[in-house]
C-alpha atoms as a PDB file:
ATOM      1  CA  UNK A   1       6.934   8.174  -1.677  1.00  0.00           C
ATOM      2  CA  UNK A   2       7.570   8.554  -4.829  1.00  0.00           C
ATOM      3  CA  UNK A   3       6.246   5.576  -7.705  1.00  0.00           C
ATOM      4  CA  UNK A   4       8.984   3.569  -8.792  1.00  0.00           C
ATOM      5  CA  UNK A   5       9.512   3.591 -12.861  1.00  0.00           C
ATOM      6  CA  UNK A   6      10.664  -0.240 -13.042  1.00  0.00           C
ATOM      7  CA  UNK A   7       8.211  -2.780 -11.321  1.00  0.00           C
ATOM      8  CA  UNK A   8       9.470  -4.855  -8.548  1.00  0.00           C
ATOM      9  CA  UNK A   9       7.595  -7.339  -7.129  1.00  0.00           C
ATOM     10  CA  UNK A  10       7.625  -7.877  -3.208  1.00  0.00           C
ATOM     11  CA  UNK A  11       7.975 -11.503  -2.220  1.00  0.00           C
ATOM     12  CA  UNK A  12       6.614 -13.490   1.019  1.00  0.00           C
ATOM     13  CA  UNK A  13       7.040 -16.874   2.152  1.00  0.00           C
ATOM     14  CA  UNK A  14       7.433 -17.378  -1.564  1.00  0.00           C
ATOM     15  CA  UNK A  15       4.082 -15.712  -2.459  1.00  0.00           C
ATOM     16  CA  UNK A  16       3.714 -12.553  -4.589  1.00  0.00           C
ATOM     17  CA  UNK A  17       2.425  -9.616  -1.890  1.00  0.00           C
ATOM     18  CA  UNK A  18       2.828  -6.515  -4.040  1.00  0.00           C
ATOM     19  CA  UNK A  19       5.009  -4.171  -5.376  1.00  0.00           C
ATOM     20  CA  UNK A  20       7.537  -1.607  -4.680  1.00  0.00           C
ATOM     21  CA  UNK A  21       6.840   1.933  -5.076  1.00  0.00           C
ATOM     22  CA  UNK A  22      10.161   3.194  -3.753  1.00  0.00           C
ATOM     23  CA  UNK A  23      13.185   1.918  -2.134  1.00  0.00           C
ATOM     24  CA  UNK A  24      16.991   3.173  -1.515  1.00  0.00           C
ATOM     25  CA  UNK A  25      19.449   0.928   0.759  1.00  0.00           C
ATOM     26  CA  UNK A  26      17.222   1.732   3.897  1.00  0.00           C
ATOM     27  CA  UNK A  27      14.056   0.693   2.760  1.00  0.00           C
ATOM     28  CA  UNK A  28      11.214   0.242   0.965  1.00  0.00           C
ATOM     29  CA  UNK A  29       7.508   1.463   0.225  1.00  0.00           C
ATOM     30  CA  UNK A  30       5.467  -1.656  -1.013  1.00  0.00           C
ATOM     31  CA  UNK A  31       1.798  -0.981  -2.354  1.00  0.00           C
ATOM     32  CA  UNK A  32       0.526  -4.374  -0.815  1.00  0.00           C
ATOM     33  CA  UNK A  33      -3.149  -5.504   0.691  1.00  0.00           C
ATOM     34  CA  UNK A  34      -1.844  -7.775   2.848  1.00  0.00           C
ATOM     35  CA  UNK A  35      -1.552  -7.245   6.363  1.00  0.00           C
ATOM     36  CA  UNK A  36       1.909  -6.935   8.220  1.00  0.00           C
ATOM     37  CA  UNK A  37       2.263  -6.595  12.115  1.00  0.00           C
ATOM     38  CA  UNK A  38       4.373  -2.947  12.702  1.00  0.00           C
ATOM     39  CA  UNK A  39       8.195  -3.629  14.431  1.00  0.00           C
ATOM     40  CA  UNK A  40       7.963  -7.431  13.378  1.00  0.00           C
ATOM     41  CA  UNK A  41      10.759  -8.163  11.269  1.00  0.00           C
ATOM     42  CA  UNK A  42       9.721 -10.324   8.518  1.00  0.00           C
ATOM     43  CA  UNK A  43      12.348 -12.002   5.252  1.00  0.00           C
ATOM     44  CA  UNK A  44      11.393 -10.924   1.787  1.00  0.00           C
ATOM     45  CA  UNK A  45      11.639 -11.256  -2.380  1.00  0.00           C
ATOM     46  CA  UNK A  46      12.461  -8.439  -4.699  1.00  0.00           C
ATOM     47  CA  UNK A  47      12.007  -9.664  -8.188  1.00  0.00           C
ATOM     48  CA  UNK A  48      12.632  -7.825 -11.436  1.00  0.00           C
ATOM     49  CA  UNK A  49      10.847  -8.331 -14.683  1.00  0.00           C
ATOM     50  CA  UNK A  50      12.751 -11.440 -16.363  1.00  0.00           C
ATOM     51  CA  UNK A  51      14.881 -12.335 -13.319  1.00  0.00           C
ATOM     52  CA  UNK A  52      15.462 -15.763 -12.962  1.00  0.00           C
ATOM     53  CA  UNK A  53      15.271 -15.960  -9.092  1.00  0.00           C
ATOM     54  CA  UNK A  54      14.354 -13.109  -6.271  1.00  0.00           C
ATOM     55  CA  UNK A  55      16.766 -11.098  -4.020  1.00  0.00           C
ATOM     56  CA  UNK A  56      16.389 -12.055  -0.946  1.00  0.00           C
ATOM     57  CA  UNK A  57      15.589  -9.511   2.068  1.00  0.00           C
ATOM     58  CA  UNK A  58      15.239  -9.249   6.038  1.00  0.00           C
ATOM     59  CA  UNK A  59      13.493  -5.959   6.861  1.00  0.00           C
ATOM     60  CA  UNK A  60      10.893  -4.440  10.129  1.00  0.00           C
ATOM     61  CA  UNK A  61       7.866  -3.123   9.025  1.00  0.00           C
ATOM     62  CA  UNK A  62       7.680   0.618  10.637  1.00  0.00           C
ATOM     63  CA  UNK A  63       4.590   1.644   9.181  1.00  0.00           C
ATOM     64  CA  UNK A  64       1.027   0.716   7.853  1.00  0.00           C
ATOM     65  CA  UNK A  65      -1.887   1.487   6.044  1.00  0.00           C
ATOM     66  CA  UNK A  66      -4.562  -1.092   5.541  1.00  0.00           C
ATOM     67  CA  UNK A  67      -5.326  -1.566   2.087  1.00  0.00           C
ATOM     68  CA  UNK A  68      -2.605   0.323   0.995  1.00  0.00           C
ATOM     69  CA  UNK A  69       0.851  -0.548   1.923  1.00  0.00           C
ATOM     70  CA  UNK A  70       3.747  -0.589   4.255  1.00  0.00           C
ATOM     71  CA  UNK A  71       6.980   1.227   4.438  1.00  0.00           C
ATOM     72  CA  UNK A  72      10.068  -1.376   5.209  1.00  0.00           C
ATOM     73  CA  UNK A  73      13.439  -0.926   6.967  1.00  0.00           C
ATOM     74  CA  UNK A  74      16.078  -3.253   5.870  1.00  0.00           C
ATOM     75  CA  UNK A  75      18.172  -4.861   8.728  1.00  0.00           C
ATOM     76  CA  UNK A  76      21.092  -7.492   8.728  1.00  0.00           C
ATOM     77  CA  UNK A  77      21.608  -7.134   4.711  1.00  0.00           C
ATOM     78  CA  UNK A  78      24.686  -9.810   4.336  1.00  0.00           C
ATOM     79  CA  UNK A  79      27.326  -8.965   1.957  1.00  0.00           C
ATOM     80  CA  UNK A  80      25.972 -10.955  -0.455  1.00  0.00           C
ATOM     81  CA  UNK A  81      22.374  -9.097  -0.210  1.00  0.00           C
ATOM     82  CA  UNK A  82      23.570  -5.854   0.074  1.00  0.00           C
ATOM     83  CA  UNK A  83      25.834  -6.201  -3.498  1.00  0.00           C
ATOM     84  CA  UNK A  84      22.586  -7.946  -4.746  1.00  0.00           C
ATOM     85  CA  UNK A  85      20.056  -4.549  -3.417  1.00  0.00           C
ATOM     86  CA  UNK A  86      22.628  -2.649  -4.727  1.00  0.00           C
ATOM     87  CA  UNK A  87      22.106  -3.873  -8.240  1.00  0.00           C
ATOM     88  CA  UNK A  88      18.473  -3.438  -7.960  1.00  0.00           C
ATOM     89  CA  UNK A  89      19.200  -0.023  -7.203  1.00  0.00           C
ATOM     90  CA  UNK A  90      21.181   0.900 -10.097  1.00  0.00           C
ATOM     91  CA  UNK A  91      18.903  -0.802 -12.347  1.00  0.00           C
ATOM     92  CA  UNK A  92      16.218   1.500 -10.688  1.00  0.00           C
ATOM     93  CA  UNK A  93      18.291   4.360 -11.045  1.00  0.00           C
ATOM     94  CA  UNK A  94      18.972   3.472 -14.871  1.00  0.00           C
ATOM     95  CA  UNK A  95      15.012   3.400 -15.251  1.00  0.00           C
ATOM     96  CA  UNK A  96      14.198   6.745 -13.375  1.00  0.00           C
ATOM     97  CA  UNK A  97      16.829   8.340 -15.746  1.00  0.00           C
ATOM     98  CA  UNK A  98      15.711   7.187 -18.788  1.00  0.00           C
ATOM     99  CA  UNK A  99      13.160   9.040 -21.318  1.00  0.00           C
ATOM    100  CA  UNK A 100       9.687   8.088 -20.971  1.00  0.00           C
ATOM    101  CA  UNK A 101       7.497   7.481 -23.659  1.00  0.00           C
ATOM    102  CA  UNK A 102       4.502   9.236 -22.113  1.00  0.00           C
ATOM    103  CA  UNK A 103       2.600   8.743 -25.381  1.00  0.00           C
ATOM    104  CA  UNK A 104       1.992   5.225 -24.905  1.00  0.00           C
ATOM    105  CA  UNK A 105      -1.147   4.088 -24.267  1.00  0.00           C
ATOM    106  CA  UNK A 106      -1.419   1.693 -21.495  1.00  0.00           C
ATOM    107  CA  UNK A 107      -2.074  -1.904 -22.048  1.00  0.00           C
ATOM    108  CA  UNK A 108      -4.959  -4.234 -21.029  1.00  0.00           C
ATOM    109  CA  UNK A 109      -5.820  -7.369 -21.321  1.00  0.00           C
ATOM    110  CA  UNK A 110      -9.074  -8.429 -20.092  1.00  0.00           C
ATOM    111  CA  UNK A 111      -9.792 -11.838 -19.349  1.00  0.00           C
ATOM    112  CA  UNK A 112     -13.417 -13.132 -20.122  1.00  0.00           C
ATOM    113  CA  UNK A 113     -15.304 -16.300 -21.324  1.00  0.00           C
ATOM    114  CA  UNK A 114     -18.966 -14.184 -21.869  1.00  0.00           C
ATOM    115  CA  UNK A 115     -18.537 -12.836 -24.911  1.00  0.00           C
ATOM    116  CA  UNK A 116     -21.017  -9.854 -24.216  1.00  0.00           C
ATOM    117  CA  UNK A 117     -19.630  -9.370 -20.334  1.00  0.00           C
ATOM    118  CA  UNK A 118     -15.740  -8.857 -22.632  1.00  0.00           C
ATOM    119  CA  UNK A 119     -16.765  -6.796 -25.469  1.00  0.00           C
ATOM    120  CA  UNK A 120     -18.994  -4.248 -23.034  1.00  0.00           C
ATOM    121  CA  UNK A 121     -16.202  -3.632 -20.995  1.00  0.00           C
ATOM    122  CA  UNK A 122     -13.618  -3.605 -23.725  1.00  0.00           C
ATOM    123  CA  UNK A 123     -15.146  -0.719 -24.920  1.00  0.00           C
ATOM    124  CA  UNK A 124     -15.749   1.397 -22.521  1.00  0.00           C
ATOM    125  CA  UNK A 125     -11.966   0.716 -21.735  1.00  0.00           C
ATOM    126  CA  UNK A 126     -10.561   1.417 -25.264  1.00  0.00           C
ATOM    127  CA  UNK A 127     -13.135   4.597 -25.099  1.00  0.00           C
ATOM    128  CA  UNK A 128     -10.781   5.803 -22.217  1.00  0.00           C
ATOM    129  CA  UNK A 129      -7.798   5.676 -24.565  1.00  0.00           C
ATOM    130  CA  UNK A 130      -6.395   1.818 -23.405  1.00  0.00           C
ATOM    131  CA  UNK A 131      -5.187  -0.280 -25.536  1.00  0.00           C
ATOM    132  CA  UNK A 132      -7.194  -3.621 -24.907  1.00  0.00           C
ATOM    133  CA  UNK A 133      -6.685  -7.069 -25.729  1.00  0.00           C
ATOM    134  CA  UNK A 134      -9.293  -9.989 -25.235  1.00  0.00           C
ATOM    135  CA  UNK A 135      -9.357 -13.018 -24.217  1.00  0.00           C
ATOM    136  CA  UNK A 136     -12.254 -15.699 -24.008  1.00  0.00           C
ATOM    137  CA  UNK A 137     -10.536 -18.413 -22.019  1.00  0.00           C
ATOM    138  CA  UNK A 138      -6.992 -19.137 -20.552  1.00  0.00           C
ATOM    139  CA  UNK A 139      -5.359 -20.838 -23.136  1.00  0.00           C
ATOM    140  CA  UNK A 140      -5.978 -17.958 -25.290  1.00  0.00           C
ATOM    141  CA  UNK A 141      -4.648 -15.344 -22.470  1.00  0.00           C
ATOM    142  CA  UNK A 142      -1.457 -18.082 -22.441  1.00  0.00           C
ATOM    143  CA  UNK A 143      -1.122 -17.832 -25.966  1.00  0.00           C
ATOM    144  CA  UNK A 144      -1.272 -13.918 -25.803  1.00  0.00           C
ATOM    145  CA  UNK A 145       1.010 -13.887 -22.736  1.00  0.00           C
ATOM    146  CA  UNK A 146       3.852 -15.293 -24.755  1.00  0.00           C
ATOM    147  CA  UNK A 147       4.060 -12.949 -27.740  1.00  0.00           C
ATOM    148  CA  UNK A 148       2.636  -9.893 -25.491  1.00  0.00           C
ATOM    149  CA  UNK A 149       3.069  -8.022 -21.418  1.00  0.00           C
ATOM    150  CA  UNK A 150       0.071  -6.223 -20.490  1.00  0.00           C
ATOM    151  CA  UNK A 151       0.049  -3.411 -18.375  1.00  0.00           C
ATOM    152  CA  UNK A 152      -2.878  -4.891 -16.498  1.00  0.00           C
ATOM    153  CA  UNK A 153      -4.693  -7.826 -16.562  1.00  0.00           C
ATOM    154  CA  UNK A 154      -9.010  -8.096 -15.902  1.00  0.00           C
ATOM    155  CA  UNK A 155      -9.373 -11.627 -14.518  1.00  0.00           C
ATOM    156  CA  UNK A 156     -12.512 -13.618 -14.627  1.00  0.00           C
ATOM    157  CA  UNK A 157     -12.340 -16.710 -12.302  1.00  0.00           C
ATOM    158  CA  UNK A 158     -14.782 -18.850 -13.521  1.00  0.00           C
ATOM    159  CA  UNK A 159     -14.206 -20.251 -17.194  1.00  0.00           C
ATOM    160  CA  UNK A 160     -14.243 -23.695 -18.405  1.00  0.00           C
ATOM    161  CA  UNK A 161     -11.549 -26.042 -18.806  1.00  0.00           C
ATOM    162  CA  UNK A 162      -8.918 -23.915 -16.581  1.00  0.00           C
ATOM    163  CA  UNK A 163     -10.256 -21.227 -14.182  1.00  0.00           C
ATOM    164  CA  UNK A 164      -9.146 -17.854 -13.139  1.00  0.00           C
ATOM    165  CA  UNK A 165      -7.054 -19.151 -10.001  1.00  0.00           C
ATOM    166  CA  UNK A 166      -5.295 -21.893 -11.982  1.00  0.00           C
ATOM    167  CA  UNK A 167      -4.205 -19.056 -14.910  1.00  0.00           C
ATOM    168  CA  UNK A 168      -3.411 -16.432 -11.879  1.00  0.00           C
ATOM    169  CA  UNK A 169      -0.945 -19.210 -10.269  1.00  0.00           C
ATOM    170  CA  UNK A 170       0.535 -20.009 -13.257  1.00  0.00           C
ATOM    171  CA  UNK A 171       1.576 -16.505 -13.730  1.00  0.00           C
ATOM    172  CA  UNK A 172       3.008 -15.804 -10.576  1.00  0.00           C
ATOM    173  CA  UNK A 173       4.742 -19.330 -10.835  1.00  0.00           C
ATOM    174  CA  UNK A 174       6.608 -17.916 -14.265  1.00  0.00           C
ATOM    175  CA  UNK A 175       9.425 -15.498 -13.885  1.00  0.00           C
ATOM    176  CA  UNK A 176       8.818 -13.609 -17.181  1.00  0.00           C
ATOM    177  CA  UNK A 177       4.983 -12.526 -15.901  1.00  0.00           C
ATOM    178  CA  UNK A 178       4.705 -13.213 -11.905  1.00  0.00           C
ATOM    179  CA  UNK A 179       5.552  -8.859 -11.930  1.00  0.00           C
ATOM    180  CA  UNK A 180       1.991  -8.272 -13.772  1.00  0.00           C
ATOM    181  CA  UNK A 181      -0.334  -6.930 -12.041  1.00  0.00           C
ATOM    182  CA  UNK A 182      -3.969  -8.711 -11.938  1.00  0.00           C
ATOM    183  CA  UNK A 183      -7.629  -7.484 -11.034  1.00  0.00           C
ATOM    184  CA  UNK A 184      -9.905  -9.933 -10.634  1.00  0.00           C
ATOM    185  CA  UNK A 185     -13.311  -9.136 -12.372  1.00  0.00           C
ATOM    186  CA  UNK A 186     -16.195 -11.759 -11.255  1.00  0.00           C
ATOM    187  CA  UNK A 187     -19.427 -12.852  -9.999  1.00  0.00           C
ATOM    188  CA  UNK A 188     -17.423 -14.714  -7.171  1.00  0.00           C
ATOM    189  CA  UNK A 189     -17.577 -12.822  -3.939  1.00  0.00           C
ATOM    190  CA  UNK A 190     -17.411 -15.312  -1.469  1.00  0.00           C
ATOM    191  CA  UNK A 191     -14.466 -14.111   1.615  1.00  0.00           C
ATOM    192  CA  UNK A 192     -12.867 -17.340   0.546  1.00  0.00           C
ATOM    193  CA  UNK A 193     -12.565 -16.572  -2.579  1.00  0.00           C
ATOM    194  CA  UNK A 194     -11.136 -12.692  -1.867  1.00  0.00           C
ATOM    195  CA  UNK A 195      -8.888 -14.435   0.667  1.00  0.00           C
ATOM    196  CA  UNK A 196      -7.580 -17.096  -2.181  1.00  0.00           C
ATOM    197  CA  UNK A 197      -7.318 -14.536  -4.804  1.00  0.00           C
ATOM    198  CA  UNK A 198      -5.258 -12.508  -2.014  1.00  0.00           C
ATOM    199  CA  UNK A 199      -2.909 -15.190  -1.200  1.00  0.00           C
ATOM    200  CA  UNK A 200      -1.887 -15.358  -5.429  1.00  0.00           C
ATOM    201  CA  UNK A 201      -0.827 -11.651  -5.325  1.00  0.00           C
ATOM    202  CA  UNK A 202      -3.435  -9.443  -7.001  1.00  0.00           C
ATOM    203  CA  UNK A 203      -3.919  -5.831  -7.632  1.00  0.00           C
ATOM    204  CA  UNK A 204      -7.949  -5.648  -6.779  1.00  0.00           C
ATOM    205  CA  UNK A 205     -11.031  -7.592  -6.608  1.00  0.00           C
ATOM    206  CA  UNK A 206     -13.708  -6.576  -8.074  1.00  0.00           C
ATOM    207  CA  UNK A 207     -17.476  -8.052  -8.397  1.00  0.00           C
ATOM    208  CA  UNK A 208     -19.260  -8.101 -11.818  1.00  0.00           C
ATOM    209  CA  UNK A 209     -23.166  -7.503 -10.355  1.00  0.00           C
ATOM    210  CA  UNK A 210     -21.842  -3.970  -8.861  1.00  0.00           C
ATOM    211  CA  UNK A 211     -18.955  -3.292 -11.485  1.00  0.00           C
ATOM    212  CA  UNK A 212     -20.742  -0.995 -14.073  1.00  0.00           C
ATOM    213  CA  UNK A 213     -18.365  -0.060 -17.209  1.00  0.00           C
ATOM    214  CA  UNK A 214     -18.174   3.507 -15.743  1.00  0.00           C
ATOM    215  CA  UNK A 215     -17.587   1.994 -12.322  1.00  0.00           C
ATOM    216  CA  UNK A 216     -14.389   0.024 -14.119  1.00  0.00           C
ATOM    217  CA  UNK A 217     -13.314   2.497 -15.624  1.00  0.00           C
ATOM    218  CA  UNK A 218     -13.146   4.743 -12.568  1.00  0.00           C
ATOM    219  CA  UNK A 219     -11.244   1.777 -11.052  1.00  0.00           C
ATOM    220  CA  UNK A 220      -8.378   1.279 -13.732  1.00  0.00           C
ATOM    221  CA  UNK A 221      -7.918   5.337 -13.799  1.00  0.00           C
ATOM    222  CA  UNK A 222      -7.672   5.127  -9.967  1.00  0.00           C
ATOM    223  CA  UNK A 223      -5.534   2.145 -10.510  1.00  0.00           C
ATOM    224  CA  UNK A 224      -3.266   3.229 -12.959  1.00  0.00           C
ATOM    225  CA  UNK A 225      -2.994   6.862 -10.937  1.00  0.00           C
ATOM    226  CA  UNK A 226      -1.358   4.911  -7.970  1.00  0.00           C
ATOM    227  CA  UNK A 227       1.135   2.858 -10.167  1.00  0.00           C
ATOM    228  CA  UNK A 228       1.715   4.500 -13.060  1.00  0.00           C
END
Protein backbone atom coordinates (compact mmCIF):
# COMPACT_ATOMS: atom_id res chain seq x y z
CA UNK A 1 0.00 0.00 0.00
CA UNK A 2 0.76 3.12 -0.40
CA UNK A 3 2.88 5.27 2.73
CA UNK A 4 0.66 7.45 4.48
CA UNK A 5 1.87 11.37 4.47
CA UNK A 6 0.55 12.11 8.17
CA UNK A 7 1.82 9.60 10.91
CA UNK A 8 -0.66 7.65 12.82
CA UNK A 9 0.23 5.66 15.45
CA UNK A 10 -1.47 2.11 15.93
CA UNK A 11 -2.53 1.46 19.49
CA UNK A 12 -2.83 -2.00 21.56
CA UNK A 13 -3.99 -2.76 24.87
CA UNK A 14 -2.86 0.79 25.38
CA UNK A 15 0.70 0.18 24.06
CA UNK A 16 2.21 1.88 20.98
CA UNK A 17 2.53 -1.19 18.14
CA UNK A 18 3.34 0.85 15.04
CA UNK A 19 2.14 2.91 12.52
CA UNK A 20 -0.21 3.25 9.72
CA UNK A 21 0.92 3.22 6.27
CA UNK A 22 -2.52 3.36 4.68
CA UNK A 23 -6.05 3.17 5.64
CA UNK A 24 -9.64 4.14 4.02
CA UNK A 25 -13.01 3.15 5.99
CA UNK A 26 -12.22 -0.65 5.36
CA UNK A 27 -8.98 -0.90 6.71
CA UNK A 28 -5.70 -0.42 7.45
CA UNK A 29 -1.93 -1.31 6.60
CA UNK A 30 0.15 -0.94 9.92
CA UNK A 31 4.09 -1.26 9.61
CA UNK A 32 4.29 -3.09 13.09
CA UNK A 33 6.89 -5.95 14.54
CA UNK A 34 4.61 -7.31 16.65
CA UNK A 35 2.94 -10.41 16.05
CA UNK A 36 -0.94 -10.68 15.38
CA UNK A 37 -2.84 -14.08 14.96
CA UNK A 38 -4.66 -13.85 11.12
CA UNK A 39 -8.90 -13.82 11.41
CA UNK A 40 -8.60 -12.86 15.23
CA UNK A 41 -10.33 -9.76 15.72
CA UNK A 42 -8.45 -7.63 18.01
CA UNK A 43 -9.63 -3.52 19.47
CA UNK A 44 -7.23 -0.79 18.54
CA UNK A 45 -5.76 3.11 18.90
CA UNK A 46 -5.29 5.48 16.05
CA UNK A 47 -3.55 8.51 17.36
CA UNK A 48 -2.60 11.67 15.52
CA UNK A 49 0.31 13.90 16.23
CA UNK A 50 -1.00 16.30 19.17
CA UNK A 51 -4.27 14.44 19.82
CA UNK A 52 -5.26 14.44 23.17
CA UNK A 53 -6.71 10.85 23.33
CA UNK A 54 -6.78 7.82 20.54
CA UNK A 55 -9.71 6.72 18.28
CA UNK A 56 -10.73 3.79 19.23
CA UNK A 57 -11.02 0.64 16.73
CA UNK A 58 -12.32 -3.12 16.45
CA UNK A 59 -10.78 -4.68 13.33
CA UNK A 60 -9.63 -8.77 12.02
CA UNK A 61 -6.31 -9.05 11.01
CA UNK A 62 -6.47 -10.70 7.28
CA UNK A 63 -2.97 -10.68 6.58
CA UNK A 64 0.72 -10.91 7.86
CA UNK A 65 4.18 -10.49 7.39
CA UNK A 66 6.57 -11.07 10.22
CA UNK A 67 8.65 -8.23 10.81
CA UNK A 68 6.81 -6.16 8.69
CA UNK A 69 3.21 -5.55 9.21
CA UNK A 70 -0.38 -6.48 8.95
CA UNK A 71 -3.21 -5.36 6.83
CA UNK A 72 -6.57 -4.72 9.11
CA UNK A 73 -10.31 -4.94 8.32
CA UNK A 74 -12.46 -2.78 10.40
CA UNK A 75 -15.69 -4.48 11.76
CA UNK A 76 -18.57 -3.20 14.10
CA UNK A 77 -17.35 0.66 13.75
CA UNK A 78 -20.23 2.35 16.13
CA UNK A 79 -21.55 5.58 15.07
CA UNK A 80 -19.51 7.27 17.21
CA UNK A 81 -16.19 5.51 15.70
CA UNK A 82 -17.09 5.66 12.36
CA UNK A 83 -17.69 9.85 12.53
CA UNK A 84 -14.39 9.70 14.60
CA UNK A 85 -12.34 7.35 11.44
CA UNK A 86 -13.95 9.55 9.32
CA UNK A 87 -12.14 12.57 10.64
CA UNK A 88 -8.92 10.80 10.54
CA UNK A 89 -9.58 10.32 7.07
CA UNK A 90 -10.09 13.75 6.00
CA UNK A 91 -7.25 14.90 7.94
CA UNK A 92 -5.30 12.22 5.88
CA UNK A 93 -6.76 13.32 2.84
CA UNK A 94 -5.88 17.11 3.71
CA UNK A 95 -2.14 15.82 4.17
CA UNK A 96 -1.87 13.69 0.89
CA UNK A 97 -3.13 16.89 -0.92
CA UNK A 98 -0.96 19.23 0.38
CA UNK A 99 2.57 20.43 -1.19
CA UNK A 100 5.48 18.70 0.09
CA UNK A 101 8.52 20.26 0.93
CA UNK A 102 10.75 17.57 -0.55
CA UNK A 103 13.78 19.77 0.17
CA UNK A 104 13.81 19.18 3.72
CA UNK A 105 16.29 17.34 5.14
CA UNK A 106 15.17 14.77 7.52
CA UNK A 107 15.66 15.10 11.17
CA UNK A 108 17.63 13.04 13.75
CA UNK A 109 18.24 13.03 16.95
CA UNK A 110 20.59 10.60 18.30
CA UNK A 111 20.61 9.72 21.75
CA UNK A 112 24.10 8.96 23.40
CA UNK A 113 26.01 9.36 26.74
CA UNK A 114 29.75 8.29 24.99
CA UNK A 115 30.74 11.20 23.65
CA UNK A 116 32.98 9.46 20.91
CA UNK A 117 30.16 6.49 20.25
CA UNK A 118 27.63 10.17 19.39
CA UNK A 119 29.93 12.27 17.48
CA UNK A 120 31.17 9.07 15.12
CA UNK A 121 27.86 8.35 14.22
CA UNK A 122 26.65 11.90 13.98
CA UNK A 123 28.79 12.28 11.27
CA UNK A 124 28.54 9.79 9.19
CA UNK A 125 24.73 10.65 9.49
CA UNK A 126 24.98 14.43 8.71
CA UNK A 127 27.54 13.13 5.79
CA UNK A 128 24.32 11.44 4.33
CA UNK A 129 22.58 14.82 4.20
CA UNK A 130 20.47 14.45 7.89
CA UNK A 131 20.07 16.94 9.89
CA UNK A 132 21.32 15.63 13.40
CA UNK A 133 20.88 16.68 16.80
CA UNK A 134 22.77 15.23 19.94
CA UNK A 135 22.13 14.36 22.95
CA UNK A 136 24.41 13.05 25.89
CA UNK A 137 21.79 12.02 28.40
CA UNK A 138 17.90 12.17 28.77
CA UNK A 139 17.33 15.24 30.34
CA UNK A 140 19.05 16.87 27.56
CA UNK A 141 16.92 14.78 24.79
CA UNK A 142 13.77 16.15 27.21
CA UNK A 143 14.95 19.49 26.98
CA UNK A 144 15.38 19.17 23.10
CA UNK A 145 12.04 17.32 22.81
CA UNK A 146 10.17 20.37 23.97
CA UNK A 147 11.44 23.11 21.65
CA UNK A 148 12.08 20.39 18.72
CA UNK A 149 10.17 16.81 16.76
CA UNK A 150 12.67 14.68 15.24
CA UNK A 151 12.08 12.67 12.41
CA UNK A 152 13.81 9.79 14.14
CA UNK A 153 15.21 9.18 17.23
CA UNK A 154 18.82 6.80 17.91
CA UNK A 155 18.25 5.49 21.44
CA UNK A 156 20.96 4.35 23.72
CA UNK A 157 19.56 2.38 26.75
CA UNK A 158 22.08 2.54 29.13
CA UNK A 159 22.94 6.16 30.52
CA UNK A 160 23.16 7.34 33.96
CA UNK A 161 20.67 8.88 36.05
CA UNK A 162 17.56 7.89 33.65
CA UNK A 163 18.03 5.08 31.07
CA UNK A 164 16.90 4.50 27.59
CA UNK A 165 13.59 2.54 28.64
CA UNK A 166 12.56 5.14 31.23
CA UNK A 167 13.05 8.18 28.34
CA UNK A 168 11.32 5.68 25.62
CA UNK A 169 8.16 5.31 28.12
CA UNK A 170 7.99 8.66 28.82
CA UNK A 171 7.56 9.43 25.24
CA UNK A 172 5.03 7.13 24.36
CA UNK A 173 3.24 8.18 27.71
CA UNK A 174 3.10 12.03 26.17
CA UNK A 175 0.61 12.78 23.49
CA UNK A 176 2.70 15.48 21.71
CA UNK A 177 5.74 12.70 20.98
CA UNK A 178 4.28 8.97 21.64
CA UNK A 179 3.92 9.22 17.23
CA UNK A 180 7.96 9.41 17.00
CA UNK A 181 9.48 6.84 15.87
CA UNK A 182 12.56 5.29 17.98
CA UNK A 183 15.62 2.93 17.10
CA UNK A 184 17.29 1.69 19.75
CA UNK A 185 21.16 1.84 19.30
CA UNK A 186 23.07 -0.29 22.17
CA UNK A 187 25.38 -2.74 23.55
CA UNK A 188 22.22 -4.44 25.18
CA UNK A 189 21.20 -7.50 23.26
CA UNK A 190 19.80 -9.61 25.69
CA UNK A 191 15.96 -11.23 24.17
CA UNK A 192 14.66 -9.51 27.25
CA UNK A 193 15.75 -6.56 26.50
CA UNK A 194 14.52 -6.73 22.49
CA UNK A 195 11.27 -8.06 23.98
CA UNK A 196 11.02 -4.85 26.54
CA UNK A 197 12.11 -2.43 24.00
CA UNK A 198 9.27 -4.17 21.75
CA UNK A 199 6.56 -3.87 24.19
CA UNK A 200 7.37 0.41 24.31
CA UNK A 201 6.71 0.65 20.52
CA UNK A 202 9.97 1.04 18.60
CA UNK A 203 11.00 1.32 15.05
CA UNK A 204 14.31 -1.13 15.24
CA UNK A 205 16.86 -2.50 17.47
CA UNK A 206 19.98 -2.30 16.73
CA UNK A 207 23.39 -3.53 18.57
CA UNK A 208 26.42 -1.15 18.83
CA UNK A 209 29.41 -4.11 18.59
CA UNK A 210 27.91 -5.02 14.92
CA UNK A 211 26.45 -1.45 14.01
CA UNK A 212 29.35 0.10 11.93
CA UNK A 213 28.58 3.91 10.82
CA UNK A 214 28.13 2.56 7.23
CA UNK A 215 26.04 -0.27 8.63
CA UNK A 216 23.71 2.74 10.31
CA UNK A 217 23.58 4.49 7.77
CA UNK A 218 22.38 1.71 5.47
CA UNK A 219 19.75 1.20 8.22
CA UNK A 220 18.22 4.84 8.48
CA UNK A 221 18.20 4.98 4.40
CA UNK A 222 16.38 1.60 4.54
CA UNK A 223 14.39 3.05 7.31
CA UNK A 224 13.45 6.19 6.05
CA UNK A 225 12.70 4.36 2.38
CA UNK A 226 9.81 2.39 4.12
CA UNK A 227 8.27 5.48 5.96
CA UNK A 228 9.10 8.31 4.31
Amino acid sequence: MEKTPLRISVLHEGKLIGIVRDMNEEGMSVATPKTFEVGRQYEFGLSLPGALRAVAIKGFVMNTTPAEGIVVGFIDLAPEALESLKGVLRKLDDAKAAPRDTSRKSKILIVEDSDQIRNVYKGRLMLDGYEVADASSAMDAIKYLREELPDLILLDLVMPVMDGFKLLKMIRETSSLSHLPVIILSAKGASEEIEKALQLGISGYLIKTTTSPVKLSQEIKEYFRKNG
